[in-house]
Protein backbone atom coordinates (compact mmCIF):
# COMPACT_ATOMS: atom_id res chain seq x y z
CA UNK A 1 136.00 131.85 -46.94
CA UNK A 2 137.71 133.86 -49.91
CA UNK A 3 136.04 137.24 -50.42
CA UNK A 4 136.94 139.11 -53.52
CA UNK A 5 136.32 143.06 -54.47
CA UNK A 6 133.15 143.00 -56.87
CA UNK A 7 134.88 146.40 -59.08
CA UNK A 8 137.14 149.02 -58.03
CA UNK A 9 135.90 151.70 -55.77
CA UNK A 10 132.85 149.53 -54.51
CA UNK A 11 131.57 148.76 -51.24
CA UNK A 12 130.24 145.00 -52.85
CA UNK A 13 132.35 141.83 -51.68
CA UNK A 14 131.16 138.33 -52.95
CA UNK A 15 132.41 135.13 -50.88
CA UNK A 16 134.16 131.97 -52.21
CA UNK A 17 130.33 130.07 -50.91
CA UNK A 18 128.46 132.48 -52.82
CA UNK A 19 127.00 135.18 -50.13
CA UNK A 20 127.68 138.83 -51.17
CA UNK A 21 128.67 141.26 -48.15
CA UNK A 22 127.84 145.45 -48.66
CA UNK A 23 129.60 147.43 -46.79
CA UNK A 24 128.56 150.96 -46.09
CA UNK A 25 130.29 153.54 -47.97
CA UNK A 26 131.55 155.50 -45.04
CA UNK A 27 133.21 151.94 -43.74
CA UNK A 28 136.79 151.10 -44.30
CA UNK A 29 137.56 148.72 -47.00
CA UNK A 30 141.24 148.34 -45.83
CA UNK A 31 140.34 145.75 -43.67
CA UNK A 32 137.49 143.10 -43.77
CA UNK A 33 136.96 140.35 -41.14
CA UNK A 34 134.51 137.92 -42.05
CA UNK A 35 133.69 135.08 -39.35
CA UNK A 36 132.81 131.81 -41.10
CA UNK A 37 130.69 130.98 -37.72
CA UNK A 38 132.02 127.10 -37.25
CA UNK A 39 134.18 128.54 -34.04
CA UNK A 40 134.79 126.09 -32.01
CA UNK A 41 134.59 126.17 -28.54
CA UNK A 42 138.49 125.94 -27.76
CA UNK A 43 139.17 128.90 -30.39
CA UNK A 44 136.09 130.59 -28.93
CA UNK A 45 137.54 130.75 -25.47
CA UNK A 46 141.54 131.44 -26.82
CA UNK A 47 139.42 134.22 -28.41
CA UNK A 48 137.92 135.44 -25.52
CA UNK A 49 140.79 135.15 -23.06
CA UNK A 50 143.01 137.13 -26.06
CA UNK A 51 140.45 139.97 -25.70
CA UNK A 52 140.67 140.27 -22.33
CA UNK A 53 144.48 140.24 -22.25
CA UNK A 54 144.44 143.04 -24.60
CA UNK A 55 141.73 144.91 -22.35
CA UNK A 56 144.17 144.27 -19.25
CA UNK A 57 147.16 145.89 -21.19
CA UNK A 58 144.95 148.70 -22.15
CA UNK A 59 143.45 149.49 -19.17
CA UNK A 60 147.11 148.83 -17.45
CA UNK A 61 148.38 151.63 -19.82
CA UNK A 62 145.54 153.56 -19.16
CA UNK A 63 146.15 153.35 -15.41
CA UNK A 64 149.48 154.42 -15.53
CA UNK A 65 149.18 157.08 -17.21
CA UNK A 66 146.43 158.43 -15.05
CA UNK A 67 148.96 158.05 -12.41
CA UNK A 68 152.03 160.17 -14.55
CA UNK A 69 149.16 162.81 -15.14
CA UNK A 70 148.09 162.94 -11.22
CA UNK A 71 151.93 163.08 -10.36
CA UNK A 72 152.50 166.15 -12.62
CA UNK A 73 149.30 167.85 -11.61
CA UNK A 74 150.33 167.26 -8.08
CA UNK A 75 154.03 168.89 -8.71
CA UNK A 76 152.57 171.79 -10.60
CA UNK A 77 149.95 172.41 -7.41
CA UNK A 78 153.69 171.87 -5.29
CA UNK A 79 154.91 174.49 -7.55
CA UNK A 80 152.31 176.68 -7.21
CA UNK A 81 152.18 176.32 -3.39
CA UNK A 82 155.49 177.55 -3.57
CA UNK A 83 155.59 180.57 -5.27
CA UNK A 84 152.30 182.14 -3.45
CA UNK A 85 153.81 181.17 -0.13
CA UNK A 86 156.76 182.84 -1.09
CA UNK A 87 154.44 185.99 -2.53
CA UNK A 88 152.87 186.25 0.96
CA UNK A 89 156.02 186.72 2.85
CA UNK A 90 157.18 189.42 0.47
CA UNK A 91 153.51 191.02 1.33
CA UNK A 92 153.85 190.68 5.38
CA UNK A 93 157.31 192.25 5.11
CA UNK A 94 156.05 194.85 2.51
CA UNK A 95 153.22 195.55 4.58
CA UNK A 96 155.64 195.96 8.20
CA UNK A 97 158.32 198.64 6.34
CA UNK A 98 155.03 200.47 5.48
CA UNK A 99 153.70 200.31 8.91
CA UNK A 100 156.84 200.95 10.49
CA UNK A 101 157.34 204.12 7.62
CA UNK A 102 153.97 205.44 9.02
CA UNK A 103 154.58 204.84 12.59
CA UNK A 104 158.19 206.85 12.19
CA UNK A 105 156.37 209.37 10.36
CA UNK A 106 154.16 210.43 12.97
């Protein structure tokens, strides 16, 4: 099917056989697809397995970068781990000069 722009600025497309498509205003007129509906079966399948490939790649990409975000989050709890372990022992030996200050004081 040809589809051509009915004036400039409108949402009105007419088709080469005739039918008129609206569009509503807040849709995007950059791109129209417009299915002619005589698929057949062969195309419908490459169609089908073409939409799943691109739902594997997405979901791979997805996937890994759940993994690069779990990784960091992991390192940054690491991280963390780190510096309050090393906070507690500067407390316990903080908190033995003072006892050992009071003790000699008495």
């Amino acid at each position: 099917s040809v589809i051509s722009l009915a004036g400039a600025g409108s949402n009105q497309f007419t088709s080469s056989n005739g039918g008129t498509v609206f569009l509503p205003s807040s849709a995007s007129t950059n791109v129209v697809t417009i299915s002619s509906g005589a698929t057949s079966p062969g195309s419908q399948a490459e169609e089908q397995a073409r939409k799943r490939e691109i739902r594997l790649m997405k979901n791979r990409e997805a996937a890994r970068e759940c993994r690069n975000k779990k990784k960091e989050y992991i390192k940054c709890l690491e991280n963390r781990v780190a510096v309050l372990e090393n906070q507690n022992k500067a407390l316990i030996d903080e908190l033995k000069n003072l006892k050992e200050l009071y003790k000699s004081g008495n």
